[in-house]
ModelCIF file with pLDDT and N, C-alpha, C, O atoms, coordinates in Angstrom:
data_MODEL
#
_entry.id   MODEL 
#
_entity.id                         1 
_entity.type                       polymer 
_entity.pdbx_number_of_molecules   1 
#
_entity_poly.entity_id                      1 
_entity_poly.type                           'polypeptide(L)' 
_entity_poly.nstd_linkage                   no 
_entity_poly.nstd_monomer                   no 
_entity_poly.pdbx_seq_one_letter_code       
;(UNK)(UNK)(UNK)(UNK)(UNK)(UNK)(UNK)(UNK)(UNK)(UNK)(UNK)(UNK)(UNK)(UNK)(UNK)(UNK)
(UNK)(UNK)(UNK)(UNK)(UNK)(UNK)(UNK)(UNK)(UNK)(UNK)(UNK)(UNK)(UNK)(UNK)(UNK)(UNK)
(UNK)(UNK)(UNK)(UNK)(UNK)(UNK)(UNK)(UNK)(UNK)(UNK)(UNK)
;
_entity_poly.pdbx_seq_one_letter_code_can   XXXXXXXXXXXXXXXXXXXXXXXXXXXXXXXXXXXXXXXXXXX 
_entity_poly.pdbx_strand_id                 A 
#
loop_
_entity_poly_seq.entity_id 
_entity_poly_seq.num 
_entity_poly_seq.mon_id 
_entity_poly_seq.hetero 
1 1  UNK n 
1 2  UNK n 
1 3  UNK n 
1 4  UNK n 
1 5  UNK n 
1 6  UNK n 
1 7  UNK n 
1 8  UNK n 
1 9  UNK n 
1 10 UNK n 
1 11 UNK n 
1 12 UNK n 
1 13 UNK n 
1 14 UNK n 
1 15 UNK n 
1 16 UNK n 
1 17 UNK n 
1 18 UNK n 
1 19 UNK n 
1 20 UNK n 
1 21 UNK n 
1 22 UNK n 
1 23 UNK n 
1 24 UNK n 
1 25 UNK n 
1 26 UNK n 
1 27 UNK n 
1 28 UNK n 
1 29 UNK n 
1 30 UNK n 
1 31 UNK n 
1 32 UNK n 
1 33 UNK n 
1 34 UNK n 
1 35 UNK n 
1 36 UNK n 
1 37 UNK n 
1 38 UNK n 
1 39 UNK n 
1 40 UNK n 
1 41 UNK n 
1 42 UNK n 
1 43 UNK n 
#
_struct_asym.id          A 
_struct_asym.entity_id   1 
#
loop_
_ma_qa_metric.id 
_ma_qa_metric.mode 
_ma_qa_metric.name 
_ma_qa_metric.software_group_id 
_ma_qa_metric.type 
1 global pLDDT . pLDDT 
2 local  pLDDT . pLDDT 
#
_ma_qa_metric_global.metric_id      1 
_ma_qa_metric_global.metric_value   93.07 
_ma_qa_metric_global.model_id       1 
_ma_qa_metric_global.ordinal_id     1 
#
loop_
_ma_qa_metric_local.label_asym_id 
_ma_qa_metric_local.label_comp_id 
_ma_qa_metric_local.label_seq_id 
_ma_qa_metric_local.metric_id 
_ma_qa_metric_local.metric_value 
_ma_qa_metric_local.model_id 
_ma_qa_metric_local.ordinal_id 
A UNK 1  2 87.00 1 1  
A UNK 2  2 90.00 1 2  
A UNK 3  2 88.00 1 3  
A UNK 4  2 87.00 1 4  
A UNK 5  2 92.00 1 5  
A UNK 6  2 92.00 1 6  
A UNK 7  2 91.00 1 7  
A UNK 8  2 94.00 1 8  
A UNK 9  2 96.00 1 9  
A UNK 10 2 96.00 1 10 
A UNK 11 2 95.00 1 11 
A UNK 12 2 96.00 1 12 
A UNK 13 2 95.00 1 13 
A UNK 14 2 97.00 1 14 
A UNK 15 2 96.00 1 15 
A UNK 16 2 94.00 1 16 
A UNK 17 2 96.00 1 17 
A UNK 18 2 97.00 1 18 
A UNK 19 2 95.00 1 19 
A UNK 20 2 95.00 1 20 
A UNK 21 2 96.00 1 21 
A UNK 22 2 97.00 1 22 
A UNK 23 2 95.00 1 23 
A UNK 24 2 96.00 1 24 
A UNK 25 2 97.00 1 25 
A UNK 26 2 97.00 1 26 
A UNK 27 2 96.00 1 27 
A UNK 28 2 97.00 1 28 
A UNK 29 2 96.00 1 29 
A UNK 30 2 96.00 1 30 
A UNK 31 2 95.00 1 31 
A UNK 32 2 95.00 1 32 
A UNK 33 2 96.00 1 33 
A UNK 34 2 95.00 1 34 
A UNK 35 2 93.00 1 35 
A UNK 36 2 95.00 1 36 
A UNK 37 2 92.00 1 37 
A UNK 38 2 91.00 1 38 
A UNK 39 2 91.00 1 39 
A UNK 40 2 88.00 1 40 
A UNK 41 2 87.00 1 41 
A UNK 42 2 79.00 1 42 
A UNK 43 2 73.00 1 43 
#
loop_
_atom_site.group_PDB 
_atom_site.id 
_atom_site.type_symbol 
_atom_site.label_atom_id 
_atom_site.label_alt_id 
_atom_site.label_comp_id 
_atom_site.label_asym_id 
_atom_site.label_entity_id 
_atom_site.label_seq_id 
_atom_site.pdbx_PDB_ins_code 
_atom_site.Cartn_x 
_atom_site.Cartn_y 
_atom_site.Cartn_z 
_atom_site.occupancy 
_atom_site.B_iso_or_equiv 
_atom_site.pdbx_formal_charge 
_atom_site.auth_seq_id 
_atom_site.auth_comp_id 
_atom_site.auth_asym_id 
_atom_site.auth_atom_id 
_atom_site.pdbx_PDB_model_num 
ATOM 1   N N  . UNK A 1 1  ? -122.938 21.041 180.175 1.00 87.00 ? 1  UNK A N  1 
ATOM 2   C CA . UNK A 1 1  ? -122.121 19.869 180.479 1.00 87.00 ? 1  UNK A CA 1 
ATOM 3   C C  . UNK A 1 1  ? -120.712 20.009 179.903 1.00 87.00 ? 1  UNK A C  1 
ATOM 4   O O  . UNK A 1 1  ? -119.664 19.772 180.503 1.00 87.00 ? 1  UNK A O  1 
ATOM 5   N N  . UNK A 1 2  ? -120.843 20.400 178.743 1.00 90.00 ? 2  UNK A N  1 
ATOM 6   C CA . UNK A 1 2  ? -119.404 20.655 178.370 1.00 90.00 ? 2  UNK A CA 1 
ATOM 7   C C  . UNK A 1 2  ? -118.464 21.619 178.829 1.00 90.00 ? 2  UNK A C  1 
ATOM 8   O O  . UNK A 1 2  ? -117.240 21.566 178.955 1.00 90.00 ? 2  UNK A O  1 
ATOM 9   N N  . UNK A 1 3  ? -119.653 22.884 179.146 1.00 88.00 ? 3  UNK A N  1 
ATOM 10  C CA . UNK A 1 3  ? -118.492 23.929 179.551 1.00 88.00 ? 3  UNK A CA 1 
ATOM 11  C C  . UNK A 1 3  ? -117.804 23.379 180.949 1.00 88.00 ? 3  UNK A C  1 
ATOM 12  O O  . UNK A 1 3  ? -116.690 23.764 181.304 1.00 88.00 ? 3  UNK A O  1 
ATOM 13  N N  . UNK A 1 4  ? -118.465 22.590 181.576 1.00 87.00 ? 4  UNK A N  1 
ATOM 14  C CA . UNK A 1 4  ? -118.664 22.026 182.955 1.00 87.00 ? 4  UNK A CA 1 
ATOM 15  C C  . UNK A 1 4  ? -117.450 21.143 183.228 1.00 87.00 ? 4  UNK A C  1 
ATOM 16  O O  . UNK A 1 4  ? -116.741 20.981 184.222 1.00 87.00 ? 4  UNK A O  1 
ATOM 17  N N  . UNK A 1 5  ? -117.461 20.598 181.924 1.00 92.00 ? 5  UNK A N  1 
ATOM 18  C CA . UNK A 1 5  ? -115.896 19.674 181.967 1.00 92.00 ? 5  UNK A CA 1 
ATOM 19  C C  . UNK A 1 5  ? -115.058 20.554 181.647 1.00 92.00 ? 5  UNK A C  1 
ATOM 20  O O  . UNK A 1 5  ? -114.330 20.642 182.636 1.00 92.00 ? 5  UNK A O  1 
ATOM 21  N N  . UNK A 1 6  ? -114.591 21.488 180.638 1.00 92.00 ? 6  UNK A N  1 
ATOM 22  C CA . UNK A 1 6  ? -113.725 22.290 180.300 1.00 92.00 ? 6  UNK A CA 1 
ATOM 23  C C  . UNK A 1 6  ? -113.268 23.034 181.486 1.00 92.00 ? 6  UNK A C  1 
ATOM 24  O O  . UNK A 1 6  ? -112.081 23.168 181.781 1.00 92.00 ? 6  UNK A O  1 
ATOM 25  N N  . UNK A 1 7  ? -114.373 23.568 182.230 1.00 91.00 ? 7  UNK A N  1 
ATOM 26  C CA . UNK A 1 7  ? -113.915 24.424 183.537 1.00 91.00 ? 7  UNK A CA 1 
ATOM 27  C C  . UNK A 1 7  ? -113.132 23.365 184.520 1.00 91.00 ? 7  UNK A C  1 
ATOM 28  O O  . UNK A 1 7  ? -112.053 23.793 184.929 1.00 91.00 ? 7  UNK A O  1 
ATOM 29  N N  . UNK A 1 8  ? -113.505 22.042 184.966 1.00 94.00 ? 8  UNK A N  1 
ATOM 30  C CA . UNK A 1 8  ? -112.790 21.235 185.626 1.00 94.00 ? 8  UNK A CA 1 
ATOM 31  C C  . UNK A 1 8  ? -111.362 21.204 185.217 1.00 94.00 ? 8  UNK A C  1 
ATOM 32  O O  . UNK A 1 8  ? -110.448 21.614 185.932 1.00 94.00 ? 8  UNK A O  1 
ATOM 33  N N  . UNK A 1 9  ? -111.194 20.620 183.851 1.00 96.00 ? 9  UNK A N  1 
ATOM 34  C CA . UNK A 1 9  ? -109.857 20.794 183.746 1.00 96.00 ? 9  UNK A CA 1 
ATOM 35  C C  . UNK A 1 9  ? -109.262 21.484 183.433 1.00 96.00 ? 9  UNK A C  1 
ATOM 36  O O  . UNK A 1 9  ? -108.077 21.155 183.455 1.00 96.00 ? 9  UNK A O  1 
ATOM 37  N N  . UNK A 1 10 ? -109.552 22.816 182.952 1.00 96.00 ? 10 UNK A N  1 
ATOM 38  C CA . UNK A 1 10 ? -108.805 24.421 183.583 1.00 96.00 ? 10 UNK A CA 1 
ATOM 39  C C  . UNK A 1 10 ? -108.185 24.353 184.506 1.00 96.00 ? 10 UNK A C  1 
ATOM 40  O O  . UNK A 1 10 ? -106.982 24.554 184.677 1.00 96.00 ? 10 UNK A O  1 
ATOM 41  N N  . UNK A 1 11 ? -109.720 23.780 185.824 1.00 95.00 ? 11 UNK A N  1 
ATOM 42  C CA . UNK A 1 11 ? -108.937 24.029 187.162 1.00 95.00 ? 11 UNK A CA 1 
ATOM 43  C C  . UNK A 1 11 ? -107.778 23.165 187.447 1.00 95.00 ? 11 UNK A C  1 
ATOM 44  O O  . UNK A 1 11 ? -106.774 23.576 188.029 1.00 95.00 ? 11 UNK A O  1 
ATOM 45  N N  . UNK A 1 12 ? -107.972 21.690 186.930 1.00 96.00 ? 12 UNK A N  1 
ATOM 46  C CA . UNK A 1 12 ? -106.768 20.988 186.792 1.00 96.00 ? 12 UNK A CA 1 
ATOM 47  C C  . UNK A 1 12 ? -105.706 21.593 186.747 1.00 96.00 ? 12 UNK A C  1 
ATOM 48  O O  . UNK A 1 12 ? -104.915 21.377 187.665 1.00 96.00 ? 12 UNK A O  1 
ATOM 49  N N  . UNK A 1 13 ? -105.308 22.595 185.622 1.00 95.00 ? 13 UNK A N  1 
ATOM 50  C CA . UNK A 1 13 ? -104.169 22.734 185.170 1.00 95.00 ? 13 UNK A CA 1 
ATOM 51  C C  . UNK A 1 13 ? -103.904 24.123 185.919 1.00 95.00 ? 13 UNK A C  1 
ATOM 52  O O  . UNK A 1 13 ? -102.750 24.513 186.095 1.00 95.00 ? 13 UNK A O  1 
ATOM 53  N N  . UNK A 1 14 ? -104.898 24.781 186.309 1.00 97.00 ? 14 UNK A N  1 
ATOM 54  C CA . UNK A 1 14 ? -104.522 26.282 186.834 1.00 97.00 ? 14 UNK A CA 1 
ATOM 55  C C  . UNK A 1 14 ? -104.131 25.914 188.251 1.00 97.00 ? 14 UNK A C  1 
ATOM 56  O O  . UNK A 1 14 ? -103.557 26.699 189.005 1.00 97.00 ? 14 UNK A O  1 
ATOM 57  N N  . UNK A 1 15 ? -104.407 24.919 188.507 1.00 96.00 ? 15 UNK A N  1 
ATOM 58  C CA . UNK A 1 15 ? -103.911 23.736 189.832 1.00 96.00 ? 15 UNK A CA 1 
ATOM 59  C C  . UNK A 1 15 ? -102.507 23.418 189.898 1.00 96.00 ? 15 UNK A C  1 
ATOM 60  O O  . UNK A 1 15 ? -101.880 23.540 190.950 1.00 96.00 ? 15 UNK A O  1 
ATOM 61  N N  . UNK A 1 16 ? -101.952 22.991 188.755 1.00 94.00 ? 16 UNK A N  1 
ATOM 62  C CA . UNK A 1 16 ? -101.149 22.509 188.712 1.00 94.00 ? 16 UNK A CA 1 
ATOM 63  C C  . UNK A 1 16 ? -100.440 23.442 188.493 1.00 94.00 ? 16 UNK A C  1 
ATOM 64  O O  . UNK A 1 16 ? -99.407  23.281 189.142 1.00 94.00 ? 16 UNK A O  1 
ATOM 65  N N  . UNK A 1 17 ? -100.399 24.778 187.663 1.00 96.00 ? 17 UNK A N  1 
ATOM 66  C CA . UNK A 1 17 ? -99.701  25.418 187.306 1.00 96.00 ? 17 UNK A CA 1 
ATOM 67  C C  . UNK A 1 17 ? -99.327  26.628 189.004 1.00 96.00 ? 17 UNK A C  1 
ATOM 68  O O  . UNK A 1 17 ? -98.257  27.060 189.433 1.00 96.00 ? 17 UNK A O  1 
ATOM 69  N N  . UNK A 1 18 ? -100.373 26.751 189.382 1.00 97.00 ? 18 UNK A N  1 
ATOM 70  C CA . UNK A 1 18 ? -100.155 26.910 190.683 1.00 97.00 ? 18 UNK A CA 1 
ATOM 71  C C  . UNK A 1 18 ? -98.876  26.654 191.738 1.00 97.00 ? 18 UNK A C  1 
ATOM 72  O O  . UNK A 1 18 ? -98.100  27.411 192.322 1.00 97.00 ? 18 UNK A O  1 
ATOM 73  N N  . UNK A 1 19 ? -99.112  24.707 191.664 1.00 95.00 ? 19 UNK A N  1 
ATOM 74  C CA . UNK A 1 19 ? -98.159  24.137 192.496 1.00 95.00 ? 19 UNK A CA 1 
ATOM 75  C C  . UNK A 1 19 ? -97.081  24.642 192.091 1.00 95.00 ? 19 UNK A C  1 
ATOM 76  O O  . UNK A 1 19 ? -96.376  25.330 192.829 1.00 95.00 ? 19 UNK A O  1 
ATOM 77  N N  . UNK A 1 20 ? -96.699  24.296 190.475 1.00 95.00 ? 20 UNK A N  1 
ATOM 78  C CA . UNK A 1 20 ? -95.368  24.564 189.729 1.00 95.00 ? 20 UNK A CA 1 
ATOM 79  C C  . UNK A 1 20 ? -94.910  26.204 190.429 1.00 95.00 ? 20 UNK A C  1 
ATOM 80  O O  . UNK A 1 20 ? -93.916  26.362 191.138 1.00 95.00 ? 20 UNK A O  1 
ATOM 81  N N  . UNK A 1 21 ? -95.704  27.117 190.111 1.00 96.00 ? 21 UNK A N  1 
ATOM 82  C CA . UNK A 1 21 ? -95.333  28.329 190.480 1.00 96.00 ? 21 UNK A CA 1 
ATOM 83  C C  . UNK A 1 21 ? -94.834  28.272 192.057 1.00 96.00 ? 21 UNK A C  1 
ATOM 84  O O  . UNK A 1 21 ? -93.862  29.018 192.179 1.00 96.00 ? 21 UNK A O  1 
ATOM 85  N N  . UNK A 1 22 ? -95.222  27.557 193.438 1.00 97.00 ? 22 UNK A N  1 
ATOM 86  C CA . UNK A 1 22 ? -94.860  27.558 194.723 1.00 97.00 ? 22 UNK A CA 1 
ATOM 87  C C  . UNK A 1 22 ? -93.702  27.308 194.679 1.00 97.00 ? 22 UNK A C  1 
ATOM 88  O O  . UNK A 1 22 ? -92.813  28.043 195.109 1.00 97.00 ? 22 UNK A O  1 
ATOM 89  N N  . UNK A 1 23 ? -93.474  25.647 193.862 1.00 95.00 ? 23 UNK A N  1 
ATOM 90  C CA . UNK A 1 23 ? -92.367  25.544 193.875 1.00 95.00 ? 23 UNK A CA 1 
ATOM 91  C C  . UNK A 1 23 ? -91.087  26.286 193.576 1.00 95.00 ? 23 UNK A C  1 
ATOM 92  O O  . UNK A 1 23 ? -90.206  26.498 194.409 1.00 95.00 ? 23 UNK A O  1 
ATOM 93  N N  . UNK A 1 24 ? -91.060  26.738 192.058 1.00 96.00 ? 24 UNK A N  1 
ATOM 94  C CA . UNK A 1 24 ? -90.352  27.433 191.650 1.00 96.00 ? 24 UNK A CA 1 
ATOM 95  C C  . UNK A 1 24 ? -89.444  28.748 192.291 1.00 96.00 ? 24 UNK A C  1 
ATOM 96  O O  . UNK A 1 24 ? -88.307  29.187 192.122 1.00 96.00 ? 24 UNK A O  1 
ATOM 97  N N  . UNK A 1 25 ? -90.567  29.085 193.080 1.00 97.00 ? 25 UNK A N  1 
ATOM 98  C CA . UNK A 1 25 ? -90.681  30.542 194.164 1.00 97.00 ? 25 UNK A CA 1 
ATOM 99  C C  . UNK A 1 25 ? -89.486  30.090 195.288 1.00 97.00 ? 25 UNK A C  1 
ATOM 100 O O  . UNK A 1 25 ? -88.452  30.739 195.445 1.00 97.00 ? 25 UNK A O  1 
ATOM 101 N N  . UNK A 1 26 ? -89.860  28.736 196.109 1.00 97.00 ? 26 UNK A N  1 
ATOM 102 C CA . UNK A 1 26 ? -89.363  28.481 197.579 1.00 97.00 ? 26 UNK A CA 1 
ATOM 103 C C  . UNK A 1 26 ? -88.437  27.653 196.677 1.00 97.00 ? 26 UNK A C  1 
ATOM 104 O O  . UNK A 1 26 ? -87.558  28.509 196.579 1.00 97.00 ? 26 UNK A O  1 
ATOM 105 N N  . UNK A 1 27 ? -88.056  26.807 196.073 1.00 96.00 ? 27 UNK A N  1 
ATOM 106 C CA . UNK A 1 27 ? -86.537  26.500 195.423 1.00 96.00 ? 27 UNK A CA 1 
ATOM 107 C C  . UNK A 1 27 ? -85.679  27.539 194.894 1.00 96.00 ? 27 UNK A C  1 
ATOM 108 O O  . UNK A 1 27 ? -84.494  27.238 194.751 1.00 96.00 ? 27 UNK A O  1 
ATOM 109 N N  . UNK A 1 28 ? -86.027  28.623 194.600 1.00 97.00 ? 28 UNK A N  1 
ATOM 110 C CA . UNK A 1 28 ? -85.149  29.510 193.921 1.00 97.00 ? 28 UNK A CA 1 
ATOM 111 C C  . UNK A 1 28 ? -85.035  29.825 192.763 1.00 97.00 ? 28 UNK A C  1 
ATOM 112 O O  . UNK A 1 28 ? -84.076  30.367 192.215 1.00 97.00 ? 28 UNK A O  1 
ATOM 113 N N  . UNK A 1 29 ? -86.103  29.470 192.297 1.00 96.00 ? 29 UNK A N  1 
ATOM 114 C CA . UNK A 1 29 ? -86.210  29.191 190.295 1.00 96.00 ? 29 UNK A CA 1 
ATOM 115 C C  . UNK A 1 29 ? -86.733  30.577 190.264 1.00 96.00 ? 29 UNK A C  1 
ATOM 116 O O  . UNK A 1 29 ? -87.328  31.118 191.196 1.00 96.00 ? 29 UNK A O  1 
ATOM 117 N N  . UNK A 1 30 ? -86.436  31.153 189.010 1.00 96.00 ? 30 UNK A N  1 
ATOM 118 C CA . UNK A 1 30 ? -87.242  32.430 188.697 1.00 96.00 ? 30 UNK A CA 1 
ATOM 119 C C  . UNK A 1 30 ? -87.519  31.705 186.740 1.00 96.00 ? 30 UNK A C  1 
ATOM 120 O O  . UNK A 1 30 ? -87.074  32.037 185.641 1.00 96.00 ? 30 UNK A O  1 
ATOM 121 N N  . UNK A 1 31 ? -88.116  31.032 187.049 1.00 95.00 ? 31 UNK A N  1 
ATOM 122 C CA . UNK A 1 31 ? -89.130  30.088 185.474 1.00 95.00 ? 31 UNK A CA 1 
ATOM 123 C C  . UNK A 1 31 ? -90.386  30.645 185.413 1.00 95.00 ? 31 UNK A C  1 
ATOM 124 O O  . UNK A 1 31 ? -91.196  30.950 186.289 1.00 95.00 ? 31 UNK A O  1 
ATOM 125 N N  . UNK A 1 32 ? -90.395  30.719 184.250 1.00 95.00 ? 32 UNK A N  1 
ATOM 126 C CA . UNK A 1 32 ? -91.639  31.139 183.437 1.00 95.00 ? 32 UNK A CA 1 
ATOM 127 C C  . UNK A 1 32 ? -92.600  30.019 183.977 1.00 95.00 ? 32 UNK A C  1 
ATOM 128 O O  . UNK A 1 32 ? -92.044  28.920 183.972 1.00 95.00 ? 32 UNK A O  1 
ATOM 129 N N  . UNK A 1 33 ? -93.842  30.002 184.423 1.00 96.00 ? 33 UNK A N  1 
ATOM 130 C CA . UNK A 1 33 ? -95.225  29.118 184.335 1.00 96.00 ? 33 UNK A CA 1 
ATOM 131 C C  . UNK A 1 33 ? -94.936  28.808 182.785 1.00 96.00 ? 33 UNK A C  1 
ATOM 132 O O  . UNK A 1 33 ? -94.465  29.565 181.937 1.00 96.00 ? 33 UNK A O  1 
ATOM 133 N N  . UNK A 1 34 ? -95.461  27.142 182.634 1.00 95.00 ? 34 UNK A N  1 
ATOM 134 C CA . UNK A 1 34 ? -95.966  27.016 181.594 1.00 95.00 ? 34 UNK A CA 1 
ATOM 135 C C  . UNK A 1 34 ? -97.127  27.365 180.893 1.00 95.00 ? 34 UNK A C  1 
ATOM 136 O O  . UNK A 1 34 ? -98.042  27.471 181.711 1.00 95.00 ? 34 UNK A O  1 
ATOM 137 N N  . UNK A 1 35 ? -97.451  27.558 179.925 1.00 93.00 ? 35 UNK A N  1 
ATOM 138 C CA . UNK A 1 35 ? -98.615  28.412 179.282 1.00 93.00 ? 35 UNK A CA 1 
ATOM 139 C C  . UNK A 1 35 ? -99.137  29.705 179.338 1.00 93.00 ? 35 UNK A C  1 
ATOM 140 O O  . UNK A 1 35 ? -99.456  30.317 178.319 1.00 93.00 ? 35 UNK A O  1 
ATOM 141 N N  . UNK A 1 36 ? -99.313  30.451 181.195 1.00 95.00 ? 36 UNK A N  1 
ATOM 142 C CA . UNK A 1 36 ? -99.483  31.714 181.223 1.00 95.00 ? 36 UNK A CA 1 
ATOM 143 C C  . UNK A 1 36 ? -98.023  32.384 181.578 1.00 95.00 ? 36 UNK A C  1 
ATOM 144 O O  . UNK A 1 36 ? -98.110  33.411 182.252 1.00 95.00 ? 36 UNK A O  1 
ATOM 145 N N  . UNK A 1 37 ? -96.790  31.991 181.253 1.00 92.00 ? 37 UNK A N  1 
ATOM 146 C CA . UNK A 1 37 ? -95.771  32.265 181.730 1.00 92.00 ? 37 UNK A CA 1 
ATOM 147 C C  . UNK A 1 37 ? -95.023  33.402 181.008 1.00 92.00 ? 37 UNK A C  1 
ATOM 148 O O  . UNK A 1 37 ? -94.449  34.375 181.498 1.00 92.00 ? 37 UNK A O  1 
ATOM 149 N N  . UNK A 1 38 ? -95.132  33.141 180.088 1.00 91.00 ? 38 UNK A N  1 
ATOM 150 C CA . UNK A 1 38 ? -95.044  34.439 178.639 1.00 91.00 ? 38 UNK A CA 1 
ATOM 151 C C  . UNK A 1 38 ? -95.767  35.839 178.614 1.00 91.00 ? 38 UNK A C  1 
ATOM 152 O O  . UNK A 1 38 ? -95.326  36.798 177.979 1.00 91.00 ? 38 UNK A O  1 
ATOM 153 N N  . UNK A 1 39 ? -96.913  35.864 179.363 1.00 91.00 ? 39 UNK A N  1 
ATOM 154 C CA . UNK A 1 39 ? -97.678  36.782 179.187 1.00 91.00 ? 39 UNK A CA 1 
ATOM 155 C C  . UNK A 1 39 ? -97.484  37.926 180.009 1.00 91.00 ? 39 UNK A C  1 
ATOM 156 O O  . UNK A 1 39 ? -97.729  37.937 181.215 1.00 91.00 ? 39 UNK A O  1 
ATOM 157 N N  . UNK A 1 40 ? -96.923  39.151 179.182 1.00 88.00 ? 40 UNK A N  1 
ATOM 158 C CA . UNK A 1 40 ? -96.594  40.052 180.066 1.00 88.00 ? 40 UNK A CA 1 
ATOM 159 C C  . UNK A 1 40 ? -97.707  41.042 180.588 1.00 88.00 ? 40 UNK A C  1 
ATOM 160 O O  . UNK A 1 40 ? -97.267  42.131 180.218 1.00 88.00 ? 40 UNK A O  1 
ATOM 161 N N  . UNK A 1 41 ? -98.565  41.213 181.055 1.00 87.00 ? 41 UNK A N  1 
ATOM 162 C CA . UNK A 1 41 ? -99.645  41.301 181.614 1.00 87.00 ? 41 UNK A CA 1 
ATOM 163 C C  . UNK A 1 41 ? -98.778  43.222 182.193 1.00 87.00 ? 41 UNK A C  1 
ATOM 164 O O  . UNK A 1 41 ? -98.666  44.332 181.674 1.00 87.00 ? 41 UNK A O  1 
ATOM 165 N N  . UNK A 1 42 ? -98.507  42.759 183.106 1.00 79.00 ? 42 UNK A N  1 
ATOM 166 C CA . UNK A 1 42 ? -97.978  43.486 184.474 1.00 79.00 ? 42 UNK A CA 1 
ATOM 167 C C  . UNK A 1 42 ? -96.240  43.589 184.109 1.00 79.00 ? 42 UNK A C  1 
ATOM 168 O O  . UNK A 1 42 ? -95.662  42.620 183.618 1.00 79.00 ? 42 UNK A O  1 
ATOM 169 N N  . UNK A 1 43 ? -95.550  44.830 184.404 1.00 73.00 ? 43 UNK A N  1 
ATOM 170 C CA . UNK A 1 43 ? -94.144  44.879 184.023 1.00 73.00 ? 43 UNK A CA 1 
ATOM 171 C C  . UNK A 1 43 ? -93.720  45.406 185.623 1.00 73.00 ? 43 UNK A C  1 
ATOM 172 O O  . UNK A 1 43 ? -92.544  45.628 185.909 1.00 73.00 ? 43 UNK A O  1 
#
């Protein structure tokens, strides 16, 4: 049950962080995501 809620609002935010990222893209922003935005993963 708990992990059950935790995963919901993950998806919340990996949701949201999502939208933020579309936007950013088709306005012209080149912004960091909040939270996974820092993470240099991939160069």
């Amino acid at each position: 049950e708990i992990m059950g809620a935790v995963a919901s609002i993950a998806g919340v935010v990996l949701t949201v962080l999502l939208i933020i990222g579309i936007i950013n893209a088709v306005t012209g922003k080149a912004k960091e995501l909040p939270i996974v935005g820092k993470w240099k993963i991939v160069n």
